[in-house]
C-alpha atoms as a PDB file:
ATOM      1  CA  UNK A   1     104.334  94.133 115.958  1.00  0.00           C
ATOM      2  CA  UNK A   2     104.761  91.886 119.101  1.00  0.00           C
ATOM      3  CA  UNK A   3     101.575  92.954 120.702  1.00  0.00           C
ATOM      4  CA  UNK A   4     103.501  95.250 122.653  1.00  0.00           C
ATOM      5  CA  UNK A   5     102.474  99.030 121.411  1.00  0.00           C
ATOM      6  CA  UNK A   6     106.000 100.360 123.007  1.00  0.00           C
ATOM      7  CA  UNK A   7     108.263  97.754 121.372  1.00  0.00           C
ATOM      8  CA  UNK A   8     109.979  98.884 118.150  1.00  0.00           C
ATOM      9  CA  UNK A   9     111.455  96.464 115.447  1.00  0.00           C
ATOM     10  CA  UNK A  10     114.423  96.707 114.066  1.00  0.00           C
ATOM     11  CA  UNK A  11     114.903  98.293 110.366  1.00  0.00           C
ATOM     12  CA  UNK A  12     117.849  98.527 108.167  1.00  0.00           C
ATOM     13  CA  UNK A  13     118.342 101.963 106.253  1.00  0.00           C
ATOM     14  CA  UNK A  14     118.537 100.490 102.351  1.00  0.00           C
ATOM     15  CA  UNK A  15     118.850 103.758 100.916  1.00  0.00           C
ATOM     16  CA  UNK A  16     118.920 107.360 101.921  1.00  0.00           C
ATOM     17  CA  UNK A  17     118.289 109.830  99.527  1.00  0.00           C
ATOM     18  CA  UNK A  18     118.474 113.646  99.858  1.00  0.00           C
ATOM     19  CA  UNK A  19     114.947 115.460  98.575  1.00  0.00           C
ATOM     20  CA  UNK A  20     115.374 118.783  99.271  1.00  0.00           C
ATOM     21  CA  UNK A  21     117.525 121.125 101.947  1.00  0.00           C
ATOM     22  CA  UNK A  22     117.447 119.521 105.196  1.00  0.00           C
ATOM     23  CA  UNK A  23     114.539 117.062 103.542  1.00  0.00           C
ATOM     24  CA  UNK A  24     115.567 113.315 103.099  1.00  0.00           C
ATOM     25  CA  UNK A  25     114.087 110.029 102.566  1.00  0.00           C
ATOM     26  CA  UNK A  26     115.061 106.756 103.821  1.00  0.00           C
ATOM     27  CA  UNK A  27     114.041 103.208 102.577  1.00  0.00           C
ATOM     28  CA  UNK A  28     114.021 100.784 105.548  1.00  0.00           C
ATOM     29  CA  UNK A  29     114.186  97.430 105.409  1.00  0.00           C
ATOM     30  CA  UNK A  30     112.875  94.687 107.840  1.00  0.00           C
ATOM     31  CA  UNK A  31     115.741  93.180 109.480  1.00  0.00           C
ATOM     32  CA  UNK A  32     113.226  90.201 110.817  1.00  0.00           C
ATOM     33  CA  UNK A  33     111.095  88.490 108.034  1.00  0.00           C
ATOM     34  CA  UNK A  34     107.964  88.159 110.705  1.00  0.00           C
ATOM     35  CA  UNK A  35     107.838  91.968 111.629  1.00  0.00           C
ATOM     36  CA  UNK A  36     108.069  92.480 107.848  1.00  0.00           C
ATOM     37  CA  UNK A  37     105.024  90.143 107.490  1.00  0.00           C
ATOM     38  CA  UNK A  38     103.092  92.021 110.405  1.00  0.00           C
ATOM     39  CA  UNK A  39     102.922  95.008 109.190  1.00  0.00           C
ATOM     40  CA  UNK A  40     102.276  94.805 105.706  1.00  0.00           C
ATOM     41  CA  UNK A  41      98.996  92.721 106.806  1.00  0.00           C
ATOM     42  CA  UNK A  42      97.875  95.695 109.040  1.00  0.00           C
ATOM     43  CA  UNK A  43      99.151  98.737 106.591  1.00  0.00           C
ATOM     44  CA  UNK A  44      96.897 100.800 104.600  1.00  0.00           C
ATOM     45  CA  UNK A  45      97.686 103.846 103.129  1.00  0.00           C
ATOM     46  CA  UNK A  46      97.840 107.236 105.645  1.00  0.00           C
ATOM     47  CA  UNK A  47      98.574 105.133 108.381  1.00  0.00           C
ATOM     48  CA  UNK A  48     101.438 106.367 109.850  1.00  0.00           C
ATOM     49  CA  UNK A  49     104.570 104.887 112.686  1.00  0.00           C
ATOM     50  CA  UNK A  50     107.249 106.355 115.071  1.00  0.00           C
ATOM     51  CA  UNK A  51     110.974 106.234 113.685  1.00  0.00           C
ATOM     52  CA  UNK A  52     113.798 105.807 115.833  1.00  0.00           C
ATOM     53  CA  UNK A  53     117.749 106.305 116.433  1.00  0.00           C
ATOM     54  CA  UNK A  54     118.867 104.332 119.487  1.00  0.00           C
ATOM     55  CA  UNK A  55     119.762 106.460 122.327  1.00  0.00           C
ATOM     56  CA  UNK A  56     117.962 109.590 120.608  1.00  0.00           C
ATOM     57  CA  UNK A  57     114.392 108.424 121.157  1.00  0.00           C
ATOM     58  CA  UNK A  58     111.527 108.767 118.097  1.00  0.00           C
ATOM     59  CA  UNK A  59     109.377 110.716 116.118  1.00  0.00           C
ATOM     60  CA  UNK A  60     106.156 110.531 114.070  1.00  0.00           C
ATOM     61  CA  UNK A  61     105.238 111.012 110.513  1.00  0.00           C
ATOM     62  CA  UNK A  62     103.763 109.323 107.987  1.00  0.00           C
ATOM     63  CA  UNK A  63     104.796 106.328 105.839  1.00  0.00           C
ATOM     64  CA  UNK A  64     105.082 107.820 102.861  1.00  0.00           C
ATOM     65  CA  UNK A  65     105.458 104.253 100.427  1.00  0.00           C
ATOM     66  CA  UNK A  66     102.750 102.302  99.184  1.00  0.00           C
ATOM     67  CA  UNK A  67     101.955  98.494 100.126  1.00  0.00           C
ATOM     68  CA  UNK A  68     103.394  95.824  97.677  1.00  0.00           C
ATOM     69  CA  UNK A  69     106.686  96.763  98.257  1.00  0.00           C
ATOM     70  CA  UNK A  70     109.171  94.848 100.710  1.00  0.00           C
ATOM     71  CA  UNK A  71     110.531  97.649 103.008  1.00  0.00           C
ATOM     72  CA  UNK A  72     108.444 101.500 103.822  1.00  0.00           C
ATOM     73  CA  UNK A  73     109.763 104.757 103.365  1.00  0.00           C
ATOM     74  CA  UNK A  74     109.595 107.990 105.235  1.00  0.00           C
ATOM     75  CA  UNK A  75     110.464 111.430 104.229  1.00  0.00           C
ATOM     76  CA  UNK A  76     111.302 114.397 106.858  1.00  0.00           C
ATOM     77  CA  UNK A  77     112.821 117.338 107.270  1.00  0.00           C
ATOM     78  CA  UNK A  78     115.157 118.019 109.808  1.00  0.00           C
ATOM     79  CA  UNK A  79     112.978 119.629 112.929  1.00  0.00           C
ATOM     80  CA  UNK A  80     114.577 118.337 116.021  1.00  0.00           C
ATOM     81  CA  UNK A  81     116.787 116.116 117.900  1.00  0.00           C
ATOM     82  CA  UNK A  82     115.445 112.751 116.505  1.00  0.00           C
ATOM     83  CA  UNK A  83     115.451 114.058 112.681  1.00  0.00           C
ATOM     84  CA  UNK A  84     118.716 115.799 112.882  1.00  0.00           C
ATOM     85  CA  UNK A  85     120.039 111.718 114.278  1.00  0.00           C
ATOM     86  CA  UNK A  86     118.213 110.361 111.334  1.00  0.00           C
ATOM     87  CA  UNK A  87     119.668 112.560 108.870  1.00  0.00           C
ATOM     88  CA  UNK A  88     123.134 111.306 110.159  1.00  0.00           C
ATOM     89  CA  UNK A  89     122.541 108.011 109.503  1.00  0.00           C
ATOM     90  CA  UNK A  90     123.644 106.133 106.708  1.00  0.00           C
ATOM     91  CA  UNK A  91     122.770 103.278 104.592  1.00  0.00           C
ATOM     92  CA  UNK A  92     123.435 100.062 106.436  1.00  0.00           C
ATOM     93  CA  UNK A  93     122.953 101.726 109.815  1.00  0.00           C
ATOM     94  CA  UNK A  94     119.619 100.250 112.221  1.00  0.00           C
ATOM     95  CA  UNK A  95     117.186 102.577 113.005  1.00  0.00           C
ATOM     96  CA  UNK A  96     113.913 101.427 115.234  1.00  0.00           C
ATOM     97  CA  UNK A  97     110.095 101.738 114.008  1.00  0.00           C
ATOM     98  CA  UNK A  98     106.525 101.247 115.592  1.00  0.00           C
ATOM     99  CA  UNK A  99     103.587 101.107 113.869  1.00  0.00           C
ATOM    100  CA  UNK A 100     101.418 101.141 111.443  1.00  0.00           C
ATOM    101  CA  UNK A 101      99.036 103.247 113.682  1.00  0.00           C
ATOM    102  CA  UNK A 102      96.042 105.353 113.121  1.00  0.00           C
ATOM    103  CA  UNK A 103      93.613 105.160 110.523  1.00  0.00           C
ATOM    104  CA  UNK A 104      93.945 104.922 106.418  1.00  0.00           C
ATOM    105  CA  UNK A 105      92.365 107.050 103.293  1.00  0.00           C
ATOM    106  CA  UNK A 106      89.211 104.909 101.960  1.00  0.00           C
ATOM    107  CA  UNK A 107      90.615 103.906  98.702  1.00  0.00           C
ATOM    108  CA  UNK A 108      88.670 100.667  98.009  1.00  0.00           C
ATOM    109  CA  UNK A 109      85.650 103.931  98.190  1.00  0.00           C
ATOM    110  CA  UNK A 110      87.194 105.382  95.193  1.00  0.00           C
ATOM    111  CA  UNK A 111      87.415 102.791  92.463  1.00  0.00           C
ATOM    112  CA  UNK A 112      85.996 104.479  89.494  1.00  0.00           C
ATOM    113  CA  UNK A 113      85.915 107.576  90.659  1.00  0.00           C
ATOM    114  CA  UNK A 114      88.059 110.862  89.674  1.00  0.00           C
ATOM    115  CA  UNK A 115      90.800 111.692  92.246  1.00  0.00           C
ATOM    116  CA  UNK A 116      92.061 115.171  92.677  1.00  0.00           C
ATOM    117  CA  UNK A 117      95.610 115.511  94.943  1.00  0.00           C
ATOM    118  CA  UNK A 118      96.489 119.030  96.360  1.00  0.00           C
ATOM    119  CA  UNK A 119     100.105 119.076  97.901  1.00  0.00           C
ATOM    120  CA  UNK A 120     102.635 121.874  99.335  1.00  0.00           C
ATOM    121  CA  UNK A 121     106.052 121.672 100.197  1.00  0.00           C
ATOM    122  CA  UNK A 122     106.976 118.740 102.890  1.00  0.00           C
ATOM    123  CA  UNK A 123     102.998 118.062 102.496  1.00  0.00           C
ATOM    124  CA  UNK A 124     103.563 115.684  99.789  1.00  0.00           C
ATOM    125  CA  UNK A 125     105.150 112.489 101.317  1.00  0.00           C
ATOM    126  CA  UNK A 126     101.502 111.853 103.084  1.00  0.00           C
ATOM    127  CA  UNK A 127     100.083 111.927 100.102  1.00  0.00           C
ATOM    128  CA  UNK A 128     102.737 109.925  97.871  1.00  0.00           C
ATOM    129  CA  UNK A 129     101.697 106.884  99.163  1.00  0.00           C
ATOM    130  CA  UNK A 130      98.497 107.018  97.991  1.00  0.00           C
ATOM    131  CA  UNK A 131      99.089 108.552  94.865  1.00  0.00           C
ATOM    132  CA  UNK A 132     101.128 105.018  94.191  1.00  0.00           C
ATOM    133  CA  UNK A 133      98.694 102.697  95.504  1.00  0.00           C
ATOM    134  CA  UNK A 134      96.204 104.489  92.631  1.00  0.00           C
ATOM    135  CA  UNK A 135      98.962 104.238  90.252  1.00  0.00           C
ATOM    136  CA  UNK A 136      99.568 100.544  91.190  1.00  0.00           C
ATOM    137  CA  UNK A 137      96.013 100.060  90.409  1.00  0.00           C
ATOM    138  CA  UNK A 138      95.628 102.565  87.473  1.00  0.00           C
ATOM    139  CA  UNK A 139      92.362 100.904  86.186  1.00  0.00           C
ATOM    140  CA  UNK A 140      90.107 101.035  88.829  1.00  0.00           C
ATOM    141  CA  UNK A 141      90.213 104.574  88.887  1.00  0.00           C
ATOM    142  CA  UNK A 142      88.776 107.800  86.774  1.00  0.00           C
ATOM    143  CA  UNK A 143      91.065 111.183  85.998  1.00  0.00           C
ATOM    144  CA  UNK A 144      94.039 111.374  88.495  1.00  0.00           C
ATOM    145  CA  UNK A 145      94.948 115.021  89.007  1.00  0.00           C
ATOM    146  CA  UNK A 146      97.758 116.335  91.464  1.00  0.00           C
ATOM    147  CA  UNK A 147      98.626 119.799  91.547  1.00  0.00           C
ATOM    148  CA  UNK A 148     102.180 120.475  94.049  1.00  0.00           C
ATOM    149  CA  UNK A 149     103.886 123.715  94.840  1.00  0.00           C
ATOM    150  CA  UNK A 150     106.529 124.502  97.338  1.00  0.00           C
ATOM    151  CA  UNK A 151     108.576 128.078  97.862  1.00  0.00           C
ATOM    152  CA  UNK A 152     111.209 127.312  95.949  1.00  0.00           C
ATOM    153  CA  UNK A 153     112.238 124.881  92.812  1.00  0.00           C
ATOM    154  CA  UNK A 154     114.750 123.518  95.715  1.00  0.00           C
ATOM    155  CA  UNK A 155     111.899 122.422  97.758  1.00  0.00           C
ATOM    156  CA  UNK A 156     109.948 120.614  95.831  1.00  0.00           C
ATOM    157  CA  UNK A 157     110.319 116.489  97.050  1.00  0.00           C
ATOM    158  CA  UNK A 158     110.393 113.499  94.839  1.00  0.00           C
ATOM    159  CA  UNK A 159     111.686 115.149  91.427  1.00  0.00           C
ATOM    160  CA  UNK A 160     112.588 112.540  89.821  1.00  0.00           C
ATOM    161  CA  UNK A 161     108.728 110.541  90.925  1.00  0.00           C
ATOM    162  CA  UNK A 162     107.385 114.237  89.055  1.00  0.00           C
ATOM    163  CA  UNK A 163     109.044 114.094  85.694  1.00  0.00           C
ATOM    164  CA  UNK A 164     107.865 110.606  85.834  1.00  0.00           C
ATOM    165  CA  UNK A 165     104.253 111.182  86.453  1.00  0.00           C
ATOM    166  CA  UNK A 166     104.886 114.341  84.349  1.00  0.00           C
ATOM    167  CA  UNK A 167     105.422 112.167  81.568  1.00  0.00           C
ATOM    168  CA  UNK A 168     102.416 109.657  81.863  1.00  0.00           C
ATOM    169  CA  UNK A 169      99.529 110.141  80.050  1.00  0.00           C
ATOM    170  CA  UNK A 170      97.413 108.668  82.491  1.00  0.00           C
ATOM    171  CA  UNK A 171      98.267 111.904  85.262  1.00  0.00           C
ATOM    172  CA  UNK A 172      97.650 114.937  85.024  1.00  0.00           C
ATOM    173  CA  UNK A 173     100.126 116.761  86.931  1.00  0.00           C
ATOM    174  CA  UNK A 174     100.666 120.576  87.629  1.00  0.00           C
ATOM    175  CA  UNK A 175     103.768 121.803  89.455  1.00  0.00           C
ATOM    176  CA  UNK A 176     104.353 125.502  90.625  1.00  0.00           C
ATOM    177  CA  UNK A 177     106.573 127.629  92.761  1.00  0.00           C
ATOM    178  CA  UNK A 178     105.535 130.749  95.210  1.00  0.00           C
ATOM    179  CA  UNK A 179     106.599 133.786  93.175  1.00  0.00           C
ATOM    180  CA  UNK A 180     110.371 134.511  93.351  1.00  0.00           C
ATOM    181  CA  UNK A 181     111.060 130.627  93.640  1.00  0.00           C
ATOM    182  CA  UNK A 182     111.525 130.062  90.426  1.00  0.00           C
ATOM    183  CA  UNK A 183     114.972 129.100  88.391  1.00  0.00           C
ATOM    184  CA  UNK A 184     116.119 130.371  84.450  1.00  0.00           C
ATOM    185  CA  UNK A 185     115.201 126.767  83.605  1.00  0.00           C
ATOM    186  CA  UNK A 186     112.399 126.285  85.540  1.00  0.00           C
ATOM    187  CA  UNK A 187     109.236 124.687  82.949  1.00  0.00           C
ATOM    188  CA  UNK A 188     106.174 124.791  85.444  1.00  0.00           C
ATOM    189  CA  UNK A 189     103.936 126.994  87.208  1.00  0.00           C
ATOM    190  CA  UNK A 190     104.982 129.998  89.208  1.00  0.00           C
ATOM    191  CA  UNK A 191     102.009 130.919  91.800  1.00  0.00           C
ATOM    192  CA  UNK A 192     100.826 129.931  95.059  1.00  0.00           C
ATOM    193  CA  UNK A 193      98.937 126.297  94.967  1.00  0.00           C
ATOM    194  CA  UNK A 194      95.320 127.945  95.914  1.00  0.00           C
ATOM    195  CA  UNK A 195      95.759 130.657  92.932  1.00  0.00           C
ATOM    196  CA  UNK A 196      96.301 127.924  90.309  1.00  0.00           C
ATOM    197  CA  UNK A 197      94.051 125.040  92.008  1.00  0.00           C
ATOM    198  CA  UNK A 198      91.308 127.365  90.478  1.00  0.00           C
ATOM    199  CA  UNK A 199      92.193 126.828  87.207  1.00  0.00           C
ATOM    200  CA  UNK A 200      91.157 122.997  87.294  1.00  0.00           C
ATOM    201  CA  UNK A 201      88.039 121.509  86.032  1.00  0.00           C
ATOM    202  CA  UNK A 202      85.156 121.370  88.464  1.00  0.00           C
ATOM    203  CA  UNK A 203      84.545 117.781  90.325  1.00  0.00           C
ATOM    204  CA  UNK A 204      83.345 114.993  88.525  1.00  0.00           C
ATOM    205  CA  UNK A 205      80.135 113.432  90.216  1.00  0.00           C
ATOM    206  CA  UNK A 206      81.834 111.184  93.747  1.00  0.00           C
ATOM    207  CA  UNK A 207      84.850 112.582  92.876  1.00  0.00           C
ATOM    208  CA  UNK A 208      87.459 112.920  95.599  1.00  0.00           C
ATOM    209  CA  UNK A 209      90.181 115.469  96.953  1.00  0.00           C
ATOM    210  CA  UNK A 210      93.148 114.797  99.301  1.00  0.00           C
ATOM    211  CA  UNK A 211      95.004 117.854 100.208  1.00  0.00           C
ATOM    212  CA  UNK A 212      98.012 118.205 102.693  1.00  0.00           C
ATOM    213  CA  UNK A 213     100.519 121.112 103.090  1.00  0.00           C
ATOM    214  CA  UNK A 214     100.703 124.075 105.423  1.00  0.00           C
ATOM    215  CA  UNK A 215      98.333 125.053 107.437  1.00  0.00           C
ATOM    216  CA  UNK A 216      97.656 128.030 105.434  1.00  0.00           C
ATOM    217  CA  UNK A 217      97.953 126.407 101.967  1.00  0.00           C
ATOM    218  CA  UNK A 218      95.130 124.179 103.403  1.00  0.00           C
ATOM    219  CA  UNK A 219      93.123 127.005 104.509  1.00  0.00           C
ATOM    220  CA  UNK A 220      93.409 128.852 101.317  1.00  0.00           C
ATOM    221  CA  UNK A 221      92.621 125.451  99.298  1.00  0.00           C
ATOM    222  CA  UNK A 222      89.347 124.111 101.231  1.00  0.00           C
ATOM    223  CA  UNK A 223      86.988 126.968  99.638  1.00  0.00           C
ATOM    224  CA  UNK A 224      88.777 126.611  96.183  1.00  0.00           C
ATOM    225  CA  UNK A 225      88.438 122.754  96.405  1.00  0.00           C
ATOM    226  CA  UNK A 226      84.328 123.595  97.565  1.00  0.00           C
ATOM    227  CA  UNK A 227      84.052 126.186  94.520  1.00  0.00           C
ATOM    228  CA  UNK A 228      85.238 123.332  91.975  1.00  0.00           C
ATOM    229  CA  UNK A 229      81.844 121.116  93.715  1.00  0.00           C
ATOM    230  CA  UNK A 230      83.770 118.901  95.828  1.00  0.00           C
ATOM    231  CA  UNK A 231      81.632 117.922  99.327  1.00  0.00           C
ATOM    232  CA  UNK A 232      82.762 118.142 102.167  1.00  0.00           C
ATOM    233  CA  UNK A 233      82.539 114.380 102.984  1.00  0.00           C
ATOM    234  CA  UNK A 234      84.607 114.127  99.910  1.00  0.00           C
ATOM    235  CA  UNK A 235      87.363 116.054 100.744  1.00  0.00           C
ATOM    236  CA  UNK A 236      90.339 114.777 102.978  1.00  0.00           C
ATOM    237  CA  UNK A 237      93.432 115.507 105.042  1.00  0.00           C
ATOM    238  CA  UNK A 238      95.782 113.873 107.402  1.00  0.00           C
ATOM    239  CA  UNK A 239      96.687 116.245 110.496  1.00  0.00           C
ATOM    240  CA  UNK A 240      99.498 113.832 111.668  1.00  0.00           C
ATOM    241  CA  UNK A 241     101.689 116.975 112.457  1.00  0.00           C
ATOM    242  CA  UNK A 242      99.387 117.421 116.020  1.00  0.00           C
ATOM    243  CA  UNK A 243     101.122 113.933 116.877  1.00  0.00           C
ATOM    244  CA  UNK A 244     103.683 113.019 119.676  1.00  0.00           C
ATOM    245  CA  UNK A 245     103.413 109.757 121.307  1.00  0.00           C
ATOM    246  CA  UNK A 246     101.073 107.811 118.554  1.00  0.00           C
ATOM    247  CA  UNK A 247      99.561 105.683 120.681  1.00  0.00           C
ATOM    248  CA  UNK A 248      96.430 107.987 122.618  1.00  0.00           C
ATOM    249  CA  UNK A 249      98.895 107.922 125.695  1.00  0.00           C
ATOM    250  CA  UNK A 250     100.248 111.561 126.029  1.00  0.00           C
ATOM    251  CA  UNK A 251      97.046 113.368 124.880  1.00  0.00           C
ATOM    252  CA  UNK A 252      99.134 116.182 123.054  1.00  0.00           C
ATOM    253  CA  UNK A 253      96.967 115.448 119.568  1.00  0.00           C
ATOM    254  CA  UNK A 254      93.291 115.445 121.322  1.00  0.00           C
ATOM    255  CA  UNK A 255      91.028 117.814 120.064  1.00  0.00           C
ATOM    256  CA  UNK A 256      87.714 117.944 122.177  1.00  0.00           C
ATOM    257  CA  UNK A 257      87.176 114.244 123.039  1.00  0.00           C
ATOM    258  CA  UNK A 258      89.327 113.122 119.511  1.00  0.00           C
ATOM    259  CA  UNK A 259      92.704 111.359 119.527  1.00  0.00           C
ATOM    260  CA  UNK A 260      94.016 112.453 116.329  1.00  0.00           C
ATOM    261  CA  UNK A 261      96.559 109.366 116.825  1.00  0.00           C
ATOM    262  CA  UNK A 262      93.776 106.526 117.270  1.00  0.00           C
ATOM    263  CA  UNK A 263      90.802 108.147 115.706  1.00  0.00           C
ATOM    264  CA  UNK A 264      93.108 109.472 112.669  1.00  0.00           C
ATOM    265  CA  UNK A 265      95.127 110.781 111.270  1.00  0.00           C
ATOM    266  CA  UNK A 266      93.043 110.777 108.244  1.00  0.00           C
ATOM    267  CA  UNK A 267      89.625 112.989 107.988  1.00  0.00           C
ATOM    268  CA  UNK A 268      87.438 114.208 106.081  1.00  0.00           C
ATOM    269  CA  UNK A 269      86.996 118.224 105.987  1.00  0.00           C
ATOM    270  CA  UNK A 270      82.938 117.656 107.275  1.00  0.00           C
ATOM    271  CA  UNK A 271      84.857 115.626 110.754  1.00  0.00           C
ATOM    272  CA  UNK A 272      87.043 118.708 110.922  1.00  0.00           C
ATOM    273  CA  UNK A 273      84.515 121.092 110.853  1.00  0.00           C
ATOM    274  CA  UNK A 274      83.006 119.510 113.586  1.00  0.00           C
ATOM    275  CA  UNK A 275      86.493 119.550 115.750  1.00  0.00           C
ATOM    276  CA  UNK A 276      86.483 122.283 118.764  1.00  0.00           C
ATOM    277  CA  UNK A 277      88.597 125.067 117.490  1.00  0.00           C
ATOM    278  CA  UNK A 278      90.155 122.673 114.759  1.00  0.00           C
ATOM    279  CA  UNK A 279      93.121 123.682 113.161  1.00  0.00           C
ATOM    280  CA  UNK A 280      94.416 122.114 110.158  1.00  0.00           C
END
């Protein structure tokens, strides 16, 4: 960043790889060693930016990589003009990014403490970040736990990152499909992400819960997530999907007097209960 909040930098796509239908992910690369440098000084994880395609204009979501790496990622389905641009780029081709913006989950919090990750369908790239950073740092932390459903085996993001944490014996990971989604072959759960959320132990003393998916998937999950004893100051979610311009200037994500752009997009369920009319 060039202290100018509307002035992207220029990426390189480094790889583009398709997730689901109509759901890719990009690595980007830093085509100037100084913006590279920027932002990895500022980024924390559930900060988010504002992706670009010359000529198409941008759009906001998460970056869904961890820090220690050399370039970010960011997952998306396709939603509008500015996705359906990205999707039709290729490796090689420049795209534009601003950020990081917003704030970040409290990790440095967490050390020894159990961490319990609830995800549905497209809700799962906000939350793969962190997931990393813990793995990154696998010893400062208690039980990791991430249970993640989506309709359909076919939408289900990051298979390949699943049979890998599947197969760690340091995560515990449960995978499941809405009813009807799943495949001859399919191996894991078939239910809706609330219905089998009850099945896991109850919360560890300071343990803490991140949960992102559909608005009704998070609805469904909050009272499951309070019935297993985790507080509500314990219990988080990123409502980045309220956000337009990213920078507090178009006031499409205020709720009451909050920006969720500049005062999030990461809270705890206790600051959402206190939003007017707040809807996950």
């Amino acid at each position: 960043m060039n202290g100018n909040i509307y002035q992207p930098v220029e990426m390189r796509i480094e790889r583009a790889k398709d997730e689901a239908p109509e759901v890719r992910t990009l690595r980007l690369a830093f085509a100037h060693a100084p913006d590279r440098e920027a932002f990895f000084r500022r980024y924390r994880v559930g900060m988010f930016g504002l992706y670009g395609v010359p000529g198409e204009g941008e759009s906001t979501f998460c970056v869904a990589s961890p820090p220690g790496r050399d370039y970010i990622e960011c997952t998306f389905r396709r939603a509008g003009r500015v996705t359906a641009a990205l999707l039709d780029r290729e490796v090689g081709h420049p795209v534009t990014f601003r950020g990081p913006y917003g704030n970040h989950f409290p990790i440095e919090s967490w050390r020894g403490k159990d961490l319990l990750f609830v995800a549905g369908g497209i809700g799962l790239p906000p939350l793969r970040s962190v997931i990393w950073n813990i793995l990154d740092r696998r010893a400062e932390f208690g039980r990791v736990a991430v249970v993640y459903g989506a309709r359909t085996v076919a939408d289900l993001v990051y298979k390949d990152e699943l049979a890998g944490w599947a197969g760690r014996s340091d995560v515990e990971l449960v995978t499941t499909v809405d009813p009807g989604g799943e495949t001859p072959d399919w191996k894991g759960r078939v239910g809706f992400v609330p219905t089998v959320l009850k099945e896991m132990p109850a919360a560890a003393p300071g343990a803490a819960a991140l949960v992102c998916g559909p608005p009704i998937m998070i609805r469904l999950s909050l009272p499951v997530l309070s019935g297993l004893g985790f507080r509500p100051t314990a219990i988080y979610s990123t409502l980045e999907n309220r956000m337009k311009c990213g920078v507090g200037k178009c006031g499409r994500c205020n709720v009451g007097g909050v920006y969720v752009c500049k005062d999030g997009p990461v809270f705890t369920l206790e600051e959402i209960q206190r939003l007017p009319q707040a809807d996950l």
